[in-house]
N, C-alpha and C. Protein backbone atom coordinates (compact mmCIF):
# COMPACT_ATOMS: atom_id res chain seq x y z
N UNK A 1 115.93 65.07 169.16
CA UNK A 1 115.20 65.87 168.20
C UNK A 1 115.77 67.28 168.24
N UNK A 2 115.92 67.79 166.67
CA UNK A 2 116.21 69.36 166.91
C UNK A 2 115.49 69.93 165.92
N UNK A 3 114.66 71.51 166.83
CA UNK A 3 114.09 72.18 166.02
C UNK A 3 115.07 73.26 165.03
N UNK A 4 114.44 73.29 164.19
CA UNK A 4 115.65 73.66 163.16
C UNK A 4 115.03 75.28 162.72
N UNK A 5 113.27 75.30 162.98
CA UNK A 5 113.02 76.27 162.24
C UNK A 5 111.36 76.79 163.08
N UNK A 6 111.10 77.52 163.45
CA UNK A 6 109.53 78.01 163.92
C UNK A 6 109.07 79.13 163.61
N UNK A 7 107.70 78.84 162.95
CA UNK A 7 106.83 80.10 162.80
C UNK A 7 105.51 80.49 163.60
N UNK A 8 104.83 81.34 163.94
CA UNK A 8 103.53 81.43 164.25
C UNK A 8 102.78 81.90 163.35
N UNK A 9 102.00 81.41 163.77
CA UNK A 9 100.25 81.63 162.56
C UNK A 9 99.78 82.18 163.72
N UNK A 10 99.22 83.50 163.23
CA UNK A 10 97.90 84.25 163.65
C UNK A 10 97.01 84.46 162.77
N UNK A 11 95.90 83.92 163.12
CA UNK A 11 94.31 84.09 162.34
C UNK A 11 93.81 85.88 162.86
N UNK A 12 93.50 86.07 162.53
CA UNK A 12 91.98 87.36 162.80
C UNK A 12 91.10 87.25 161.92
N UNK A 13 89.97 88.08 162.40
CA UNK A 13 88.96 87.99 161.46
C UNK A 13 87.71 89.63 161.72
N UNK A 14 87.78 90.08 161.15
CA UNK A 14 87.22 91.86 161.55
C UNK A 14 86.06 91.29 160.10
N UNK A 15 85.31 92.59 160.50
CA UNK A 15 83.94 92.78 159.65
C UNK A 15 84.07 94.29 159.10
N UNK A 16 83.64 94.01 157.71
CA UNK A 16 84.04 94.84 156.79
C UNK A 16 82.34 95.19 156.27
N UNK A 17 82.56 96.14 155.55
CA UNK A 17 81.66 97.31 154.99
C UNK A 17 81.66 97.52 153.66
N UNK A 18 80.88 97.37 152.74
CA UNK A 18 81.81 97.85 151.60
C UNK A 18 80.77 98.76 150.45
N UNK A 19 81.48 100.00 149.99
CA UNK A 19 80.55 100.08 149.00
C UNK A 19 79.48 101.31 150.03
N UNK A 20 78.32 101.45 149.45
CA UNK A 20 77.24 102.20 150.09
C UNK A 20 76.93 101.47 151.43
N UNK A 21 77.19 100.41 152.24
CA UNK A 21 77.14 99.66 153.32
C UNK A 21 76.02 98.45 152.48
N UNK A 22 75.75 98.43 151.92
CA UNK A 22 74.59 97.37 151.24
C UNK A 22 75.60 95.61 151.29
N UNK A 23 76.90 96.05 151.06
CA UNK A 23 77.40 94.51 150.97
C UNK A 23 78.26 94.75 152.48
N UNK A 24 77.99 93.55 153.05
CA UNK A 24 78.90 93.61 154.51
C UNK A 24 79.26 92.03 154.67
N UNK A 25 80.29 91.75 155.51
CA UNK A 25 80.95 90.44 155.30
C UNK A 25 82.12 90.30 156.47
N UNK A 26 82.53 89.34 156.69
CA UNK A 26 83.60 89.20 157.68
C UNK A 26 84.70 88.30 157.08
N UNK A 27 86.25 88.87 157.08
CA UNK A 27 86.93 88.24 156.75
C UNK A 27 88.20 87.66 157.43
N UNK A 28 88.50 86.80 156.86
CA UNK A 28 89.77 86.36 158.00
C UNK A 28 91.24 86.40 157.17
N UNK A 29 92.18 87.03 157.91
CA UNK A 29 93.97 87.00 157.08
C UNK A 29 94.18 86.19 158.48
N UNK A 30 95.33 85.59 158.06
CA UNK A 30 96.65 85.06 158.48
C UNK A 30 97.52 85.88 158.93
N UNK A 31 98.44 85.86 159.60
CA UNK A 31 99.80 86.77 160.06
C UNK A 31 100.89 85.21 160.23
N UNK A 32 101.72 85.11 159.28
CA UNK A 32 102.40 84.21 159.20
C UNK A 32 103.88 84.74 159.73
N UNK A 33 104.18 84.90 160.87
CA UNK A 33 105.28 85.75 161.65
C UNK A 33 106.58 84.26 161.59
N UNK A 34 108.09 84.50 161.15
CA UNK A 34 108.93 84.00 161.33
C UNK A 34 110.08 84.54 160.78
N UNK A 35 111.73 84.06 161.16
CA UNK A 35 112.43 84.72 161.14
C UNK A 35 112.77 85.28 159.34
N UNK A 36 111.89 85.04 158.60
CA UNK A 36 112.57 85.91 157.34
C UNK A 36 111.60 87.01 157.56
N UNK A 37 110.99 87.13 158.26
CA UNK A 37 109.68 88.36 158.53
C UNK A 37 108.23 88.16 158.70
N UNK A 38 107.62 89.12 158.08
CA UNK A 38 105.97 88.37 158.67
C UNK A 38 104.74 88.71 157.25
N UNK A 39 104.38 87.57 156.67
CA UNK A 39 103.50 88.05 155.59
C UNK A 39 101.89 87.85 156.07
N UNK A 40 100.79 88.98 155.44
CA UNK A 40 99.89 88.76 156.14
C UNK A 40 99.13 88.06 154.49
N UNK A 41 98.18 87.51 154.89
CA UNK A 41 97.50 86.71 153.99
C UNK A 41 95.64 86.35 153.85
N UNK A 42 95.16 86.70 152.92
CA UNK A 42 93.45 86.66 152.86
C UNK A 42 93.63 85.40 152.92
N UNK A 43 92.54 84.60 154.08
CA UNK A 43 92.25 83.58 154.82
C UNK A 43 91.15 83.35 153.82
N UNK A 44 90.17 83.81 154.21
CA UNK A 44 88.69 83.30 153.83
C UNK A 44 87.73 84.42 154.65
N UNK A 45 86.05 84.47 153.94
CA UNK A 45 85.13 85.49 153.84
C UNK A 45 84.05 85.02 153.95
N UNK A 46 83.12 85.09 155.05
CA UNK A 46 81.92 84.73 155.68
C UNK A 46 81.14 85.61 156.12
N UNK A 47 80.15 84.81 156.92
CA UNK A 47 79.19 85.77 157.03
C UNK A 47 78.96 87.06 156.18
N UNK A 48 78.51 86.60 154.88
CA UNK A 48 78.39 87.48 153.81
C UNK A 48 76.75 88.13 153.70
N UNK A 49 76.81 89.81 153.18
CA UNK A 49 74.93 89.63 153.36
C UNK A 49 75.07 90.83 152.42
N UNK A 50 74.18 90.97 151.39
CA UNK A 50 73.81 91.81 150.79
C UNK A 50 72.17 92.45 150.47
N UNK A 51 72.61 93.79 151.11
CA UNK A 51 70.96 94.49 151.59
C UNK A 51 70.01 93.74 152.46
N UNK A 52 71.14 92.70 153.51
CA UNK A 52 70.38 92.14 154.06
C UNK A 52 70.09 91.09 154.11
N UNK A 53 70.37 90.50 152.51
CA UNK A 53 69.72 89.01 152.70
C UNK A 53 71.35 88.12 152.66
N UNK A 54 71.27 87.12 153.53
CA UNK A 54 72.99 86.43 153.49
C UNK A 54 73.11 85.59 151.95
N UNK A 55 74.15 85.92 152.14
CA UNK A 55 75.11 84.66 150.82
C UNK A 55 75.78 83.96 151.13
N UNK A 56 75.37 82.67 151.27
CA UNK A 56 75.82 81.61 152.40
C UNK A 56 76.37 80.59 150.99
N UNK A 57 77.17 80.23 151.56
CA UNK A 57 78.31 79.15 150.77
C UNK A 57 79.08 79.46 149.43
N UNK A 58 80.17 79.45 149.46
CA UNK A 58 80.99 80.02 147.87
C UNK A 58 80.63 80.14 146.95
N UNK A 59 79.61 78.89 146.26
CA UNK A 59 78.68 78.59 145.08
C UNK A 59 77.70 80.11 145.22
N UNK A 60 77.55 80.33 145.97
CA UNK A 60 76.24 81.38 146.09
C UNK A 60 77.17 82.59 145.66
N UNK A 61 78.29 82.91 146.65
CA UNK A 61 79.16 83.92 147.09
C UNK A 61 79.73 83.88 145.37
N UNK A 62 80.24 83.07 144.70
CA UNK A 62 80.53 82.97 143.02
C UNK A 62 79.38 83.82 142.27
N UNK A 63 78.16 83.14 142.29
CA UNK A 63 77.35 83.65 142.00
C UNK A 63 77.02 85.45 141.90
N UNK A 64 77.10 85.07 143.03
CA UNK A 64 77.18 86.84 143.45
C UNK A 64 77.84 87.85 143.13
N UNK A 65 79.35 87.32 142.91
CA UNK A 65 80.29 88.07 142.48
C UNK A 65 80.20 88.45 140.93
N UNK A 66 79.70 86.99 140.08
CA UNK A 66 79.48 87.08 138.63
C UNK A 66 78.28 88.11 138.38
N UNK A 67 77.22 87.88 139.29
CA UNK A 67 76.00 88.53 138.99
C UNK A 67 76.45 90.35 139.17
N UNK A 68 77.17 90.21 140.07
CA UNK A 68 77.97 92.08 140.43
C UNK A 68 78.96 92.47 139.26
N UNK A 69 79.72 91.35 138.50
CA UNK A 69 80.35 91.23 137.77
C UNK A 69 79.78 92.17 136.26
N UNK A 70 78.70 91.31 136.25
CA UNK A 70 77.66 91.38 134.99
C UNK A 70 77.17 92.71 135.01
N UNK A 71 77.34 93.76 136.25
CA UNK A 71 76.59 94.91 136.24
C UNK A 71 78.22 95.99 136.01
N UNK A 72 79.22 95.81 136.10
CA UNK A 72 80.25 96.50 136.14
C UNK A 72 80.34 96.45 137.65
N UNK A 73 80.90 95.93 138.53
CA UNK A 73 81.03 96.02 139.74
C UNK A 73 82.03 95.10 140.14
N UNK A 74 83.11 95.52 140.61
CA UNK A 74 84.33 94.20 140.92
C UNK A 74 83.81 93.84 142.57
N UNK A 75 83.10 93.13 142.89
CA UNK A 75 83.40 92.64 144.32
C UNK A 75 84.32 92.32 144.81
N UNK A 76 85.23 91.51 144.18
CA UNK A 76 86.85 91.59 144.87
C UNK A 76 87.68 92.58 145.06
N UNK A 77 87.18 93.19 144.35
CA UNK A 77 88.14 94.24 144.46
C UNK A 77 87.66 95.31 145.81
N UNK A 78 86.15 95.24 145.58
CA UNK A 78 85.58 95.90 146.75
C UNK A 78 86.07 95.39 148.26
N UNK A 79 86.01 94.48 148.31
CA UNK A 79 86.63 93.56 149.52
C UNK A 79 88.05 93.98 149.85
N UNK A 80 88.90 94.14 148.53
CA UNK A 80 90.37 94.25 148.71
C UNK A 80 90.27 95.43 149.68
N UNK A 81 89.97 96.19 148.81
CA UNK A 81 89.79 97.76 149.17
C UNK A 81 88.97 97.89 150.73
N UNK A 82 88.57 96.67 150.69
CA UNK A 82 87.54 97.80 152.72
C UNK A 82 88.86 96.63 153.52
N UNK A 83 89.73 95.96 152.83
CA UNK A 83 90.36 94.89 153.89
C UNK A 83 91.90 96.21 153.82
N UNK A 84 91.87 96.71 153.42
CA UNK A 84 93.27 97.70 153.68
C UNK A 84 93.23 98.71 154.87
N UNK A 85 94.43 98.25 155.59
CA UNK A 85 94.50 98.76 156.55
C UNK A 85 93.59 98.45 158.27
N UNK A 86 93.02 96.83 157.59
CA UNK A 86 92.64 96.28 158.97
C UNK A 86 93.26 96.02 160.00
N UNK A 87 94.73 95.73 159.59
CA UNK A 87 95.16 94.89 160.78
C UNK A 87 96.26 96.05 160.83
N UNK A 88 96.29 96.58 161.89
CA UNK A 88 97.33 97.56 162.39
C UNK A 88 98.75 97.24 162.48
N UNK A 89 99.63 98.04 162.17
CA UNK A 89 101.34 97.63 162.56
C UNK A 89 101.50 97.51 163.91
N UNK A 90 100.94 97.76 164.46
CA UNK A 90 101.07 97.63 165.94
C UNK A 90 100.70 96.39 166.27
N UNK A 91 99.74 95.99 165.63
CA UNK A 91 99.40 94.31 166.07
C UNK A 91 100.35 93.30 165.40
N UNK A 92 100.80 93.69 164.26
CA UNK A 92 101.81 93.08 163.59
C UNK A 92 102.83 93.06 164.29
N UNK A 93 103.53 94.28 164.88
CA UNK A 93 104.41 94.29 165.92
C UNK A 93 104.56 93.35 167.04
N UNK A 94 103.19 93.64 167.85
CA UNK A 94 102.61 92.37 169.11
C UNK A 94 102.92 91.26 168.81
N UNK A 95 102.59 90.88 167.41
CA UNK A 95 103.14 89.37 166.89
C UNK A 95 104.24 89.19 166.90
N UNK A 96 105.18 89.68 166.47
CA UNK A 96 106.53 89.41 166.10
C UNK A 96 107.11 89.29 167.31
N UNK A 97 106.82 90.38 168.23
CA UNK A 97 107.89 90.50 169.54
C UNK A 97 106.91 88.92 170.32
N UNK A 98 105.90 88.49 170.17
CA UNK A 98 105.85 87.07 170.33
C UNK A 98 106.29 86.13 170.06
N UNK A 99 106.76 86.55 168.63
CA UNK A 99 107.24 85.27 167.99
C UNK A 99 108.78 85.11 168.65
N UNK A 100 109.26 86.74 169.20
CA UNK A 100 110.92 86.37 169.34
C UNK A 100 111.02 85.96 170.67
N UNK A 101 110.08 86.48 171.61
CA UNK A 101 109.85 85.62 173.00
C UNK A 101 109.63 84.28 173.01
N UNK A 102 108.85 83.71 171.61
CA UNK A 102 109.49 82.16 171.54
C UNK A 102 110.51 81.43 171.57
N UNK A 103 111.14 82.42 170.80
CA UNK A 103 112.36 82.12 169.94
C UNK A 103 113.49 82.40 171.08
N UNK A 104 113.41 82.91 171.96
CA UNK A 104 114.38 83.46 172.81
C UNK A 104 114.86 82.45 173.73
């Protein structure tokens, strides 16, 4: 057998804020580290709660977004915006020099 090609997947997942603090949520990216470089990627978004009360399952979380939608309010976009700048270059770094200690 020969390996021809390897990447690592790193998950995280940090808790975000968004807005006046009324919508809060936890999200997860990817860090897909290999030798053409390393792309990071929106995973998926849980533990969702607004003013408190949760928005449990996508159907709801849809809902929610249309109903924020309907008032002028982009929730995705809100999300985009509190997910910038979560994951540090430095941790991106940590990854990579892992990935080449594999690779080595």
């Amino acid at each position: 057998m020969k390996v021809v090609n390897q990447t690592l997947f790193v998950s995280v997942q940090n808790d975000i804020v968004c807005g006046d603090g009324s919508f809060k949520a936890t999200v997860e990216h990817q860090l897909i580290v290999g030798e053409a470089g390393t792309d990071v990627e929106f995973v998926d978004i849980h533990n969702i709660t607004f003013m408190g009360m949760p928005i449990e399952g996508y159907k709801a979380y849809n809902q929610f977004k249309d109903k924020m939608s309907d008032m002028g309010i982009d929730a995705e976009q809100m999300v985009d915006d509190a997910c910038v700048g979560l994951i540090p270059d430095s941790f991106i770094k940590e990854c990579e020099a892992k990935f080449a200690k594999i690779n080595s």
